[in-house]
C-alpha atoms as a PDB file:
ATOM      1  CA  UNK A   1      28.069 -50.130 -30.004  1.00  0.00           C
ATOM      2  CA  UNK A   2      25.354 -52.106 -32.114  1.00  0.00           C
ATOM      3  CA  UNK A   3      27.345 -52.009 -34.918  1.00  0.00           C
ATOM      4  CA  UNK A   4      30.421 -53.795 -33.334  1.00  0.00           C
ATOM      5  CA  UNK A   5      28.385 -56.204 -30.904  1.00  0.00           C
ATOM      6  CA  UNK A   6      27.432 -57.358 -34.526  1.00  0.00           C
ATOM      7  CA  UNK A   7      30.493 -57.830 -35.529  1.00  0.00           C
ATOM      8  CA  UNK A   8      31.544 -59.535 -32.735  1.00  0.00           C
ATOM      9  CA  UNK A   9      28.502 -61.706 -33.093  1.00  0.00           C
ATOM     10  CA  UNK A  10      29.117 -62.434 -37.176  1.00  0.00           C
ATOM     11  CA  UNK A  11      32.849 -63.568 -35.648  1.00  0.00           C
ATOM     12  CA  UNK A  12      31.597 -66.169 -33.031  1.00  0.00           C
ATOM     13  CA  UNK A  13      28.942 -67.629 -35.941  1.00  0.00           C
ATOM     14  CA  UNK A  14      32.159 -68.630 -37.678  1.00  0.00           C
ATOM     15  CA  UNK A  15      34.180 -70.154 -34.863  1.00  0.00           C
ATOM     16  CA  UNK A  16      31.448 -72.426 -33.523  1.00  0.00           C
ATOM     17  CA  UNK A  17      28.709 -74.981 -34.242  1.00  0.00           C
ATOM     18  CA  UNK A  18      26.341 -73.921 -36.468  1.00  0.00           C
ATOM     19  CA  UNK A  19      23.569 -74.744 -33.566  1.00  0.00           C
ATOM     20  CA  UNK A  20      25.676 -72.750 -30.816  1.00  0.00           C
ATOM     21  CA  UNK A  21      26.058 -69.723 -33.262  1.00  0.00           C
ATOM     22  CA  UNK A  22      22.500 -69.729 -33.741  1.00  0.00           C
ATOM     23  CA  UNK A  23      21.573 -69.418 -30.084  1.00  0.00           C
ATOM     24  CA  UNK A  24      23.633 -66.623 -29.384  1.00  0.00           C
ATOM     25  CA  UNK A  25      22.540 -64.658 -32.431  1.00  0.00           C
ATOM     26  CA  UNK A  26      19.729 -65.251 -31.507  1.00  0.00           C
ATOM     27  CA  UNK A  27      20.012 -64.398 -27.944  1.00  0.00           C
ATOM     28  CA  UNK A  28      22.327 -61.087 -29.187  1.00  0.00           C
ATOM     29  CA  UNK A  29      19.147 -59.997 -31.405  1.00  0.00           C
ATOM     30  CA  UNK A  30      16.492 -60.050 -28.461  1.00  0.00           C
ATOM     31  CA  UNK A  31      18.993 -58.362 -26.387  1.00  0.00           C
ATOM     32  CA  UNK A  32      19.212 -55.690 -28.774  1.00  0.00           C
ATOM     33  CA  UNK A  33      15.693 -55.535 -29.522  1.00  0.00           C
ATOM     34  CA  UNK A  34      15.336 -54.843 -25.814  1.00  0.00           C
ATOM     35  CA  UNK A  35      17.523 -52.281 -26.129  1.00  0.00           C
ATOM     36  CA  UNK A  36      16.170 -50.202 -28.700  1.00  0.00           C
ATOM     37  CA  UNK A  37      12.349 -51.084 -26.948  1.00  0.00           C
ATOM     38  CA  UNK A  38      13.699 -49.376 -23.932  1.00  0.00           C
ATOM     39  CA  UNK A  39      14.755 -46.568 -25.783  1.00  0.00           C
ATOM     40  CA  UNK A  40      11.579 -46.177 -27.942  1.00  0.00           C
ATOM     41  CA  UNK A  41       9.646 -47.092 -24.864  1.00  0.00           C
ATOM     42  CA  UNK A  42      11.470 -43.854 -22.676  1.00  0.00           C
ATOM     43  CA  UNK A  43      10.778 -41.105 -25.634  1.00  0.00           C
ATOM     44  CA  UNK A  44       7.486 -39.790 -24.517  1.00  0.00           C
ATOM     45  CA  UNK A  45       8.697 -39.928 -21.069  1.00  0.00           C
ATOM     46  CA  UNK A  46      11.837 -37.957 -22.002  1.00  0.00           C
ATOM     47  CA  UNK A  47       9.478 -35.694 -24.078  1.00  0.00           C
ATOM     48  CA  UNK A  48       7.082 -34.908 -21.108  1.00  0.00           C
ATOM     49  CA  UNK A  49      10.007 -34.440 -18.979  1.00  0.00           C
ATOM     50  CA  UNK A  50      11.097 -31.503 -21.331  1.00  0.00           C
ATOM     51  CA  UNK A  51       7.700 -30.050 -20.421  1.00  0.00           C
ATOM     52  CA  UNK A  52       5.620 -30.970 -17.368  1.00  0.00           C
ATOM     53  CA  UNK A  53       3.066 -28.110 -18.255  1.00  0.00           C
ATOM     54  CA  UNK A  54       2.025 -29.157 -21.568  1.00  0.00           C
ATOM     55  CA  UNK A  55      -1.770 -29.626 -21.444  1.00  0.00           C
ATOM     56  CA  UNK A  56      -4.253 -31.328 -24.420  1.00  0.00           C
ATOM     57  CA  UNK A  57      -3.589 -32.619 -27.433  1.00  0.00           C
ATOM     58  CA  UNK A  58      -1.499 -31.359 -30.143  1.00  0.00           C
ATOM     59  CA  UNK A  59      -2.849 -28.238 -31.855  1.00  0.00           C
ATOM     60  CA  UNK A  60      -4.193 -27.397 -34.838  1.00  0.00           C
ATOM     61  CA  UNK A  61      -5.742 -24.471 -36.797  1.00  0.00           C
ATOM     62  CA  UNK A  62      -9.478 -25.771 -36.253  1.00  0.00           C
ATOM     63  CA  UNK A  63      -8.639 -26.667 -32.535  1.00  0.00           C
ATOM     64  CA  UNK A  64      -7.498 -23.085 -31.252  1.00  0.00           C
ATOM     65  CA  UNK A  65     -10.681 -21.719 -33.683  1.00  0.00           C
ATOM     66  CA  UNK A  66     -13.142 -23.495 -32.229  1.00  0.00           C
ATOM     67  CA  UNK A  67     -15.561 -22.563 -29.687  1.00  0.00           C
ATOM     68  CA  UNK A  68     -15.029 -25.102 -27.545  1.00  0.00           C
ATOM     69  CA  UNK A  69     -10.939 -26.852 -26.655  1.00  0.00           C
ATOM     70  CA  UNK A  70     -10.678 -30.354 -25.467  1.00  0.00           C
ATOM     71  CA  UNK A  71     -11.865 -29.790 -21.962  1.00  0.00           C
ATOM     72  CA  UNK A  72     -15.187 -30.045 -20.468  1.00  0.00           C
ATOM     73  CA  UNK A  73     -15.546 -26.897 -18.333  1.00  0.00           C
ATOM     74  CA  UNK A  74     -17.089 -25.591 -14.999  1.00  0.00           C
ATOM     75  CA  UNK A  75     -17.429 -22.775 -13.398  1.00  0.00           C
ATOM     76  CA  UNK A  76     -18.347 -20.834  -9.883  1.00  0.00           C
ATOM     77  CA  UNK A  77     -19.035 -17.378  -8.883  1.00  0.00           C
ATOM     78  CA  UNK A  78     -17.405 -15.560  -5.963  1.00  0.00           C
ATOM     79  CA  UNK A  79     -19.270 -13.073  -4.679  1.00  0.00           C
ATOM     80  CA  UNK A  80     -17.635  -9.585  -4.144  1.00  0.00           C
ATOM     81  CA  UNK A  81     -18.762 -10.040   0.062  1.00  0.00           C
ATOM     82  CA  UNK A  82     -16.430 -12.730  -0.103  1.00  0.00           C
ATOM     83  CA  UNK A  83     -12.795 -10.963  -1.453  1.00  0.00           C
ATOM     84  CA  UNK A  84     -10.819  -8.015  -0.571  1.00  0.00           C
ATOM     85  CA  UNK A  85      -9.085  -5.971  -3.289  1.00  0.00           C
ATOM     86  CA  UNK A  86     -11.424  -6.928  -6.381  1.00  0.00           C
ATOM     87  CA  UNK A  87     -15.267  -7.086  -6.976  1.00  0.00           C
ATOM     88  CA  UNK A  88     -15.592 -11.358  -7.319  1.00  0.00           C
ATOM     89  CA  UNK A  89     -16.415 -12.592 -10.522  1.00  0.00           C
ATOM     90  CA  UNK A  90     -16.522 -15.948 -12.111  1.00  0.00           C
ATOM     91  CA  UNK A  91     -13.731 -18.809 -12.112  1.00  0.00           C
ATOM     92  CA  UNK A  92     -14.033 -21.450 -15.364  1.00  0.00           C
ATOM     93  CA  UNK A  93     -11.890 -24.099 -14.983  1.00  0.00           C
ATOM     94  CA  UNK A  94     -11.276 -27.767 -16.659  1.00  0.00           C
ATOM     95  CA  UNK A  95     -14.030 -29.902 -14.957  1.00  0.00           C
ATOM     96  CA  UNK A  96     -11.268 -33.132 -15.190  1.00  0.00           C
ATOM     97  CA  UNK A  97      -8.379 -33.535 -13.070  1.00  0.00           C
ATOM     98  CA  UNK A  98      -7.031 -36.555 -14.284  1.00  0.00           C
ATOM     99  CA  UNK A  99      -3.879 -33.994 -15.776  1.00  0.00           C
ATOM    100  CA  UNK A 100      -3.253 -32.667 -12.389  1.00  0.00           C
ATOM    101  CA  UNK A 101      -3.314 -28.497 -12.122  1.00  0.00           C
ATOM    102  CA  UNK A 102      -3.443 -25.555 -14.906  1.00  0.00           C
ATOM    103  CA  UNK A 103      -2.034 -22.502 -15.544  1.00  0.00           C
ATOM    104  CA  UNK A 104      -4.211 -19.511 -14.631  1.00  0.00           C
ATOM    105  CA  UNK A 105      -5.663 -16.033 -15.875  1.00  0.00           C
ATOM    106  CA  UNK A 106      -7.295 -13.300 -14.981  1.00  0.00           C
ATOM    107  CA  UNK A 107      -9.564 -11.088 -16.840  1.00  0.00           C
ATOM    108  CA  UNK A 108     -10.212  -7.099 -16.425  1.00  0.00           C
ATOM    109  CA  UNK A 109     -13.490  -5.868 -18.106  1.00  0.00           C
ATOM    110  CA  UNK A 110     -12.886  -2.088 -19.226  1.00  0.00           C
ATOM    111  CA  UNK A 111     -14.341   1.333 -18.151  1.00  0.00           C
ATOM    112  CA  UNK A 112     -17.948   1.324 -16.827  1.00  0.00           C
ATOM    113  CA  UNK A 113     -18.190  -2.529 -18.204  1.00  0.00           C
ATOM    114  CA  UNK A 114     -18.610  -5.801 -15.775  1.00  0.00           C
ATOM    115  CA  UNK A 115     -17.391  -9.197 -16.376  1.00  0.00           C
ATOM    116  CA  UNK A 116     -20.308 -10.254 -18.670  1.00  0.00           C
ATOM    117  CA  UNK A 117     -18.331  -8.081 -21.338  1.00  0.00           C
ATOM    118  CA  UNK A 118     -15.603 -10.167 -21.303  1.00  0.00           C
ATOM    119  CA  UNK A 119     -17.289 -13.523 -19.794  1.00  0.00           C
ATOM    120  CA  UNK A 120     -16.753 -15.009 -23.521  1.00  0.00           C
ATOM    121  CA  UNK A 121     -13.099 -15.659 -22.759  1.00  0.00           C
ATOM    122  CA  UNK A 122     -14.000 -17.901 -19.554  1.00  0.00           C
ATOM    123  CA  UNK A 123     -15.423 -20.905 -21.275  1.00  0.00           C
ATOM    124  CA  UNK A 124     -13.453 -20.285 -24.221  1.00  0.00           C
ATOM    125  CA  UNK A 125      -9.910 -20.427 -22.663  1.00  0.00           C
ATOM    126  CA  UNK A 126     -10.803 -22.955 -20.242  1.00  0.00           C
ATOM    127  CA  UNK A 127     -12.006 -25.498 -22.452  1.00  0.00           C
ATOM    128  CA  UNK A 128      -8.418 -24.990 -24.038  1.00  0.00           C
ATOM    129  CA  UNK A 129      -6.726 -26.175 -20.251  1.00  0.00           C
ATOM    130  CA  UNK A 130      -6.347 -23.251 -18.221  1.00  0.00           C
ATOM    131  CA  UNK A 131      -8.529 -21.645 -15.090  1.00  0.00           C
ATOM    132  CA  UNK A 132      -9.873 -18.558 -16.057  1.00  0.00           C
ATOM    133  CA  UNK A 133     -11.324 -15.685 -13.609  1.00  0.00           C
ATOM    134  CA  UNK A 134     -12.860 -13.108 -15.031  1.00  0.00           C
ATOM    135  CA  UNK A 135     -13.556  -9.889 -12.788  1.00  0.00           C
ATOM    136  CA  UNK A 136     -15.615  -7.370 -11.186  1.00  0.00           C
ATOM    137  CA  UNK A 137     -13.743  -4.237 -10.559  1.00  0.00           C
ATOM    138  CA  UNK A 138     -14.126  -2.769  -6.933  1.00  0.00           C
ATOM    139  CA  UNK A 139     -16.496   0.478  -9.267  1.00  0.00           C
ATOM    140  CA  UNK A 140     -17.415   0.226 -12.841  1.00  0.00           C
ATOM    141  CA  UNK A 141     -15.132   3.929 -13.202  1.00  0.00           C
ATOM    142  CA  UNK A 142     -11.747   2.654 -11.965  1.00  0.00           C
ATOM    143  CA  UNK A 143      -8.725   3.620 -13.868  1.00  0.00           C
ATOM    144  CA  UNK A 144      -6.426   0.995 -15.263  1.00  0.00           C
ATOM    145  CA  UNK A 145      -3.598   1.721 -12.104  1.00  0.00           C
ATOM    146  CA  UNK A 146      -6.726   0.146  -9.956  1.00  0.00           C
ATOM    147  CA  UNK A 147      -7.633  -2.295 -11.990  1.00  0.00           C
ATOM    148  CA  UNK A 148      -4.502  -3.588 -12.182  1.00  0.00           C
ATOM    149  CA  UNK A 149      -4.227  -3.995  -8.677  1.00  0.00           C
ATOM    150  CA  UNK A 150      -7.182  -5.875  -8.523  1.00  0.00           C
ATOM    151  CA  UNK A 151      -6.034  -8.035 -11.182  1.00  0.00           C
ATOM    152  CA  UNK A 152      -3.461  -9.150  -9.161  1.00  0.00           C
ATOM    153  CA  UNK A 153      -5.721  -9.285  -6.287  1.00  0.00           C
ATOM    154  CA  UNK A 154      -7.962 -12.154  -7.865  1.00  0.00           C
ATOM    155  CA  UNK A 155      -5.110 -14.095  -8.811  1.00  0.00           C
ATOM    156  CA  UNK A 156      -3.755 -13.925  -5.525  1.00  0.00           C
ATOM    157  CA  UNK A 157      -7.547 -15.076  -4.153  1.00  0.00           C
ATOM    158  CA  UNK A 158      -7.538 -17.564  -6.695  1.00  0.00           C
ATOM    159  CA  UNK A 159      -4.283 -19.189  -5.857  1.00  0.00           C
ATOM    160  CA  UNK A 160      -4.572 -18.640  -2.127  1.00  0.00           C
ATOM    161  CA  UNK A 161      -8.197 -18.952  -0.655  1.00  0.00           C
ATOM    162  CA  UNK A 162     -10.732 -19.688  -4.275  1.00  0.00           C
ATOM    163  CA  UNK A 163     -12.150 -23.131  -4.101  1.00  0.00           C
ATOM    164  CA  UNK A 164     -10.182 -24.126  -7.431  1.00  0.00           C
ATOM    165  CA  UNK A 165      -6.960 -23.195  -5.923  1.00  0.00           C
ATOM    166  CA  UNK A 166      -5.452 -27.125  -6.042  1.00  0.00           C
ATOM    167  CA  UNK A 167      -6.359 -26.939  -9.305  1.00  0.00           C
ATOM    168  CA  UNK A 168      -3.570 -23.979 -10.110  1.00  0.00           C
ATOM    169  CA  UNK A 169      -0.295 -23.783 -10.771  1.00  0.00           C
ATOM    170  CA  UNK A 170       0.251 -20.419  -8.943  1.00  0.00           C
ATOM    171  CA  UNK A 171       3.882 -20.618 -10.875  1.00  0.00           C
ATOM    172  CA  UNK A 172       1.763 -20.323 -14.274  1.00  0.00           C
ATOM    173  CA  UNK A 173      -0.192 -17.130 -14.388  1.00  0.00           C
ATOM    174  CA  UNK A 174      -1.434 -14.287 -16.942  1.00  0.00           C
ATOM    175  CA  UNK A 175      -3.307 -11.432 -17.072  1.00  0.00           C
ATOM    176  CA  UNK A 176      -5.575  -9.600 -19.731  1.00  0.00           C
ATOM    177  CA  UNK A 177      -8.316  -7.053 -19.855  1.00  0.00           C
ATOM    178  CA  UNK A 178     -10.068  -5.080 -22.363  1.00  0.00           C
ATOM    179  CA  UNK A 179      -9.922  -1.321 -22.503  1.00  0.00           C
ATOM    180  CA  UNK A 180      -9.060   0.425 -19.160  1.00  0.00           C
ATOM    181  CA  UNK A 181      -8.913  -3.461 -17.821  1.00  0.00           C
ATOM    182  CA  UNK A 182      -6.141  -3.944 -20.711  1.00  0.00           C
ATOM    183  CA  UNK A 183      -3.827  -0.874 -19.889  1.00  0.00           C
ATOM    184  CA  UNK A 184      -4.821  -2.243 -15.912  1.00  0.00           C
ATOM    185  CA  UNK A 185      -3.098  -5.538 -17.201  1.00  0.00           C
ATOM    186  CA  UNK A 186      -0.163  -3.945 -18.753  1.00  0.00           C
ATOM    187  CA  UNK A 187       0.146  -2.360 -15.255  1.00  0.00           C
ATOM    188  CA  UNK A 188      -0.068  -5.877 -13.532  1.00  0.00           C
ATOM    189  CA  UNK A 189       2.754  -6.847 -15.386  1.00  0.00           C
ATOM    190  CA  UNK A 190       4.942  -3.994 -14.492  1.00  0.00           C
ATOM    191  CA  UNK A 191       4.044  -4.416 -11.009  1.00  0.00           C
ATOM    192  CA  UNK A 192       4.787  -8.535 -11.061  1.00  0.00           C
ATOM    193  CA  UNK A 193       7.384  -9.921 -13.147  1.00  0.00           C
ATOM    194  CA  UNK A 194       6.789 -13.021 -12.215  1.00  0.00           C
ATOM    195  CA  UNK A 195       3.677 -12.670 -14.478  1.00  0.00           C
ATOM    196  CA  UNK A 196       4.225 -15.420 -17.781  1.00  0.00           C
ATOM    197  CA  UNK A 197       1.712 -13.484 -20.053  1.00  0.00           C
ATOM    198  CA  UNK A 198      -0.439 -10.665 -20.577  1.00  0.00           C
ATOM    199  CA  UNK A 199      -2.749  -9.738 -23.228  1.00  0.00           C
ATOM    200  CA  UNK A 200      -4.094  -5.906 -23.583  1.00  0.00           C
ATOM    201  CA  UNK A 201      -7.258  -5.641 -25.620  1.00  0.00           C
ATOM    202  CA  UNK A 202      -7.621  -2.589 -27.155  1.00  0.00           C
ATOM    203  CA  UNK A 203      -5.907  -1.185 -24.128  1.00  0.00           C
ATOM    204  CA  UNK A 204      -6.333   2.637 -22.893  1.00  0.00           C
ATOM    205  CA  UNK A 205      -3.879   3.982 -20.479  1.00  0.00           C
ATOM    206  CA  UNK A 206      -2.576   7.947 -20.212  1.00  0.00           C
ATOM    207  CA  UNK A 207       0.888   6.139 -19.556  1.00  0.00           C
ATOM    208  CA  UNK A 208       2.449   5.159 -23.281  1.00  0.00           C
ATOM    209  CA  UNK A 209       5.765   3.621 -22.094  1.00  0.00           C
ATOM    210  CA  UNK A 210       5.994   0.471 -20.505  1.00  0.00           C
ATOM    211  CA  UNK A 211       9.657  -0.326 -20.503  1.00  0.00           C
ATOM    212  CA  UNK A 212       9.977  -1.581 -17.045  1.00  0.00           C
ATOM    213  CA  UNK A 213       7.218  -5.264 -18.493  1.00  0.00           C
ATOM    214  CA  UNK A 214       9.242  -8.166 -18.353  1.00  0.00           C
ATOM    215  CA  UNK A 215       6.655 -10.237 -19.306  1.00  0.00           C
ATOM    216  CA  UNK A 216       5.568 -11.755 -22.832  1.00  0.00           C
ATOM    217  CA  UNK A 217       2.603  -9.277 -24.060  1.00  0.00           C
ATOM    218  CA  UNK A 218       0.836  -9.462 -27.035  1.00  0.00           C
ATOM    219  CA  UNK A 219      -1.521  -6.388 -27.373  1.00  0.00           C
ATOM    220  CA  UNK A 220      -4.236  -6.219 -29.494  1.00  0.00           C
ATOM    221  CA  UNK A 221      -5.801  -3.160 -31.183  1.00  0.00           C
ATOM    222  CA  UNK A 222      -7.921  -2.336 -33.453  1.00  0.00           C
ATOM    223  CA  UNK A 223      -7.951  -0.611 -36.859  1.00  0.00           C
ATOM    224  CA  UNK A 224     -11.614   1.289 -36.372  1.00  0.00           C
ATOM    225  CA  UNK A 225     -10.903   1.674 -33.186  1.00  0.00           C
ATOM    226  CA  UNK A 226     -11.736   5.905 -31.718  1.00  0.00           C
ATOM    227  CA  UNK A 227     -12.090   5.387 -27.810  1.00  0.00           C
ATOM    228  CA  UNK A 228      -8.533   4.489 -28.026  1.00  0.00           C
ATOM    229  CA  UNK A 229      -6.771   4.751 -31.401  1.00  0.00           C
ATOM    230  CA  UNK A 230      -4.160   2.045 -32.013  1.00  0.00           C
ATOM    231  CA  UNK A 231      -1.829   5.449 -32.866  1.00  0.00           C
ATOM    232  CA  UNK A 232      -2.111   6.781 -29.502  1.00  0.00           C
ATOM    233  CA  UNK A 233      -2.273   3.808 -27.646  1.00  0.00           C
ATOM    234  CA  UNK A 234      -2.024   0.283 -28.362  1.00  0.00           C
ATOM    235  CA  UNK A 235       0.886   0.987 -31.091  1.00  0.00           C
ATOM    236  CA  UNK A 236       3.208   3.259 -28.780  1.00  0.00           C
ATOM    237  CA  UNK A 237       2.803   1.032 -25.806  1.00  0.00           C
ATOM    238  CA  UNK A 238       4.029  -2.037 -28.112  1.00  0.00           C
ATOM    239  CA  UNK A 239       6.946  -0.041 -29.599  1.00  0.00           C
ATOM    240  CA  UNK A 240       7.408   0.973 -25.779  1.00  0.00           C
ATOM    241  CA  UNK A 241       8.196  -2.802 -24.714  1.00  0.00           C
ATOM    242  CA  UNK A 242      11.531  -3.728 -24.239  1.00  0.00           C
ATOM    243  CA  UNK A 243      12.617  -4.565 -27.514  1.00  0.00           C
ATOM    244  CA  UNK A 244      14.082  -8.245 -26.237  1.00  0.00           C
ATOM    245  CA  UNK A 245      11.131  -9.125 -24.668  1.00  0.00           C
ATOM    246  CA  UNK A 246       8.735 -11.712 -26.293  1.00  0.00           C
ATOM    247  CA  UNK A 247       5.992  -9.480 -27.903  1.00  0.00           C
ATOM    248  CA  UNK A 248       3.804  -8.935 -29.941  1.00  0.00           C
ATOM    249  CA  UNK A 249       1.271  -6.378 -31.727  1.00  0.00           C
ATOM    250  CA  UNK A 250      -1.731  -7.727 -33.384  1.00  0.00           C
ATOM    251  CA  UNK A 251      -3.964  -5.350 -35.126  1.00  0.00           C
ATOM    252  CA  UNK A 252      -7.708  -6.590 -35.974  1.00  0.00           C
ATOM    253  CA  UNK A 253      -8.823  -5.494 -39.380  1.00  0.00           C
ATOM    254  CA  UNK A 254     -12.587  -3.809 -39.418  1.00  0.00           C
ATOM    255  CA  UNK A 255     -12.970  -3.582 -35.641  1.00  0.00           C
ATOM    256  CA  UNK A 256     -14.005  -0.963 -33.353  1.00  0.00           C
ATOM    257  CA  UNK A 257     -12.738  -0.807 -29.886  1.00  0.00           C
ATOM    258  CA  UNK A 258     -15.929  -2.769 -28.670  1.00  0.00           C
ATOM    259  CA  UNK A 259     -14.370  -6.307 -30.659  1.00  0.00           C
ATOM    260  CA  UNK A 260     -12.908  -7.960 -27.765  1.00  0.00           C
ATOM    261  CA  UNK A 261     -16.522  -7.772 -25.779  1.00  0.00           C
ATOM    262  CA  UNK A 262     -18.095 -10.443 -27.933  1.00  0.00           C
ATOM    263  CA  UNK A 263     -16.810 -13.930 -29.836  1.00  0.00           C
ATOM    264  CA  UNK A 264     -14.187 -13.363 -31.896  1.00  0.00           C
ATOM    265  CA  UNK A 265     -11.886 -16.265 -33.609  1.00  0.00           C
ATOM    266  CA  UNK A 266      -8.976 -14.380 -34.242  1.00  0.00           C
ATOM    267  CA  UNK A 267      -8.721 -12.894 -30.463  1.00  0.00           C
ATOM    268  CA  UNK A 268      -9.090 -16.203 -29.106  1.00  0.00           C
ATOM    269  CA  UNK A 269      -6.844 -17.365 -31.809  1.00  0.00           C
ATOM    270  CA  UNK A 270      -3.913 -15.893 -30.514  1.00  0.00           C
ATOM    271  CA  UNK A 271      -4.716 -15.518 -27.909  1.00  0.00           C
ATOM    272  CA  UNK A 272      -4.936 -19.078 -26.907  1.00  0.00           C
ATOM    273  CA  UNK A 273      -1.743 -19.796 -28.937  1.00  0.00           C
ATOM    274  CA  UNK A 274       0.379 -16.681 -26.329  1.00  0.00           C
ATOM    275  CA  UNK A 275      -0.949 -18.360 -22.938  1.00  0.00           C
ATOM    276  CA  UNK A 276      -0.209 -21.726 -24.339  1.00  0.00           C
ATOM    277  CA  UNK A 277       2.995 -20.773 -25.627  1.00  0.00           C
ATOM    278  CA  UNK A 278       3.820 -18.525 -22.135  1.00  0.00           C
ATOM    279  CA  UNK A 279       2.098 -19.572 -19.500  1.00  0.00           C
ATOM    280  CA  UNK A 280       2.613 -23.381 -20.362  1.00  0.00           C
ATOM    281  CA  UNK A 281       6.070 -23.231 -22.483  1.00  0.00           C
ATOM    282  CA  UNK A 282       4.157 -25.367 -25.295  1.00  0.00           C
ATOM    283  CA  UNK A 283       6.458 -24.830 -28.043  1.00  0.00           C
ATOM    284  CA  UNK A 284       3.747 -26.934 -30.391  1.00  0.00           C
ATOM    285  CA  UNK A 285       1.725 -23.753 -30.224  1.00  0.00           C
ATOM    286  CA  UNK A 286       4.811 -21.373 -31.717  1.00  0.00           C
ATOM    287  CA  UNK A 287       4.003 -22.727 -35.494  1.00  0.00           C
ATOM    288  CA  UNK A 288       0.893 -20.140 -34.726  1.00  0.00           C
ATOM    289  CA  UNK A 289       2.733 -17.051 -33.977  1.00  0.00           C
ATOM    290  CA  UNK A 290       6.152 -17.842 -36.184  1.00  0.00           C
ATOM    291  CA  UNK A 291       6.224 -16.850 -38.699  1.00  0.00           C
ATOM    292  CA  UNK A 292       4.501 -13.752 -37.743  1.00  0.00           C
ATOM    293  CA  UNK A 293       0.467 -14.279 -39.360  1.00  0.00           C
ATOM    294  CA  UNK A 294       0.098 -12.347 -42.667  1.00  0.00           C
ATOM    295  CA  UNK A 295      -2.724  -9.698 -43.289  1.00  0.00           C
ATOM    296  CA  UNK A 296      -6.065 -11.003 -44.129  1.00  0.00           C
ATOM    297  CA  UNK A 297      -9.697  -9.934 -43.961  1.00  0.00           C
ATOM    298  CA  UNK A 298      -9.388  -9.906 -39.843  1.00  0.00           C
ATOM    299  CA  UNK A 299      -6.057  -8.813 -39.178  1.00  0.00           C
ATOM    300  CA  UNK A 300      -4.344  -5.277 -40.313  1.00  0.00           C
ATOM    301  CA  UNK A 301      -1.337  -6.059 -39.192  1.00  0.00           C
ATOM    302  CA  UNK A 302       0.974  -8.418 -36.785  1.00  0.00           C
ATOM    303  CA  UNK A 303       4.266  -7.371 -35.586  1.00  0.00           C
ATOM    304  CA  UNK A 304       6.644  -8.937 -33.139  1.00  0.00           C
ATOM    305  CA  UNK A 305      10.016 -11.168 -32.567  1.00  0.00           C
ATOM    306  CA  UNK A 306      10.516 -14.457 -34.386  1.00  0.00           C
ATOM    307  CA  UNK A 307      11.394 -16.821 -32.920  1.00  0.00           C
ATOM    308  CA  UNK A 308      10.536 -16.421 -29.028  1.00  0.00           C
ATOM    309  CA  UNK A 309      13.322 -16.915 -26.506  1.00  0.00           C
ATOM    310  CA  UNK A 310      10.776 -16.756 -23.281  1.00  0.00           C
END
């Protein structure tokens, strides 16, 4: 259309004055100009459109290895007199609201632990732009059929009755836990579809089949791991997943089953880069986990589907 409204413009420059010709070219060229300002002008809009979830700036390596994301963080306890279903626990969440509401996740500490084990991952994924509530279980013994329930349980207190809950997308929600709290997440995720992540760490569960998960999981094991060897756990209930779901299996080299109870980069690594890429659809977080990562001095191995569908 440009092309021939210059044409048409190169024409009427011939036919007419010299002063009239200019003053339509002229007036042709702004026109355009408007055109194409419109255009560059509705790009971002078009681009946010795409994606109404995408929170923060765009990634990088450094950013999703730091200790600290772009967002200042806050937090609040709920005491366990004040829910039904879990023990309480402790919501972080993005102190701003200037970029409206955040996915959510919930955290399951493993057997005979409490949520200071896993209380690393609240500041840590919230600073990255999501609302994280990491749990009490009901009894430090629960099994990982219970703590799933209660997973579910806080999310459903989070989104319904928590004093954060404007602040959630209750559309946008994941679930993780470490140990008996991870196999307790891969049973969240059997028992809710609707579920848009979940992340097992070092997960234990006497069930090794979980074909019935609909739900993007990345599990994490690890290599020195004897409370629950990868080979009778976290392996077999990654090879159990359906084999189109988005997964993925991500085994930490030198750890013991105790890794995911104190700071570690390459957990929050990826796992930052699954609930981004899940629970938010941010596609600028895929360059991350596609290609798969290569073994290095932390990770043993990394399986899964290239490139994700979810």
């Amino acid at each position: 259309m440009q092309q021939q409204a210059r044409t048409g413009a190169a024409h009427r420059v011939s036919a007419g004055s010299p002063h009239r010709a200019r003053g339509r070219f002229a007036g042709l060229v702004t026109a355009i100009a408007a055109v194409v300002g419109l255009t560059t002008l509705g790009q971002p809009a078009a681009q946010a459109a795409d994606n109404p979830y995408e929170r923060g700036p765009a990634p990088t390596t450094s950013s999703i290895e730091a200790a600290r994301g772009p967002y200042a963080v806050s937090q609040t306890t709920v005491s366990s007199t004040a829910v039904t279903g879990f023990g309480g626990g402790t919501i972080y969440y993005p102190t701003s609201t200037a970029d409206g509401t955040f996915g959510a996740v919930a955290v399951s500490p493993g057997f005979t632990g409490t949520q200071s084990s896993v209380s690393w991952l609240g500041p840590r994924l919230a600073s990255q732009g999501f609302v994280v509530f990491t749990i009490d279980t009901t009894s430090t013994l629960d099994q990982p059929a219970s703590r799933g329930k209660q997973l579910l349980a806080a999310l459903d207190y989070l989104t319904g009755r928590s004093s954060v809950r404007t602040r959630v997308d209750g559309t946008r929600l994941g679930v993780m836990g470490h140990s008996m709290g991870g196999g307790g997440s891969l049973e969240a995720a059997k028992t809710r579809p609707s579920l848009q992540a979940a992340i097992p760490l070092t997960p234990w569960n006497t069930d090794k089949t979980w074909p019935e998960v609909g739900t993007p999981t990345l599990i994490v094991g690890a290599d020195g791991d004897t409370v629950a060897p990868v080979a009778s756990h976290a392996e077999p209930f990654y090879t159990s997943l359906p084999s189109s779901l988005d997964r993925a299996y991500l085994e930490l080299n030198g750890a013991t089953h105790s890794a995911p109870t104190s700071s570690n980069t390459t957990i929050a690594k990826y796992s930052v880069s699954w609930l981004k890429r899940f629970i938010d659809n941010d596609t600028r977080y895929e360059q991350f986990l596609c290609p798969l990562p290569s073994p290095s001095s932390t990770i043993e191995e990394y399986r899964g589907n290239c490139p994700h569908t979810s």
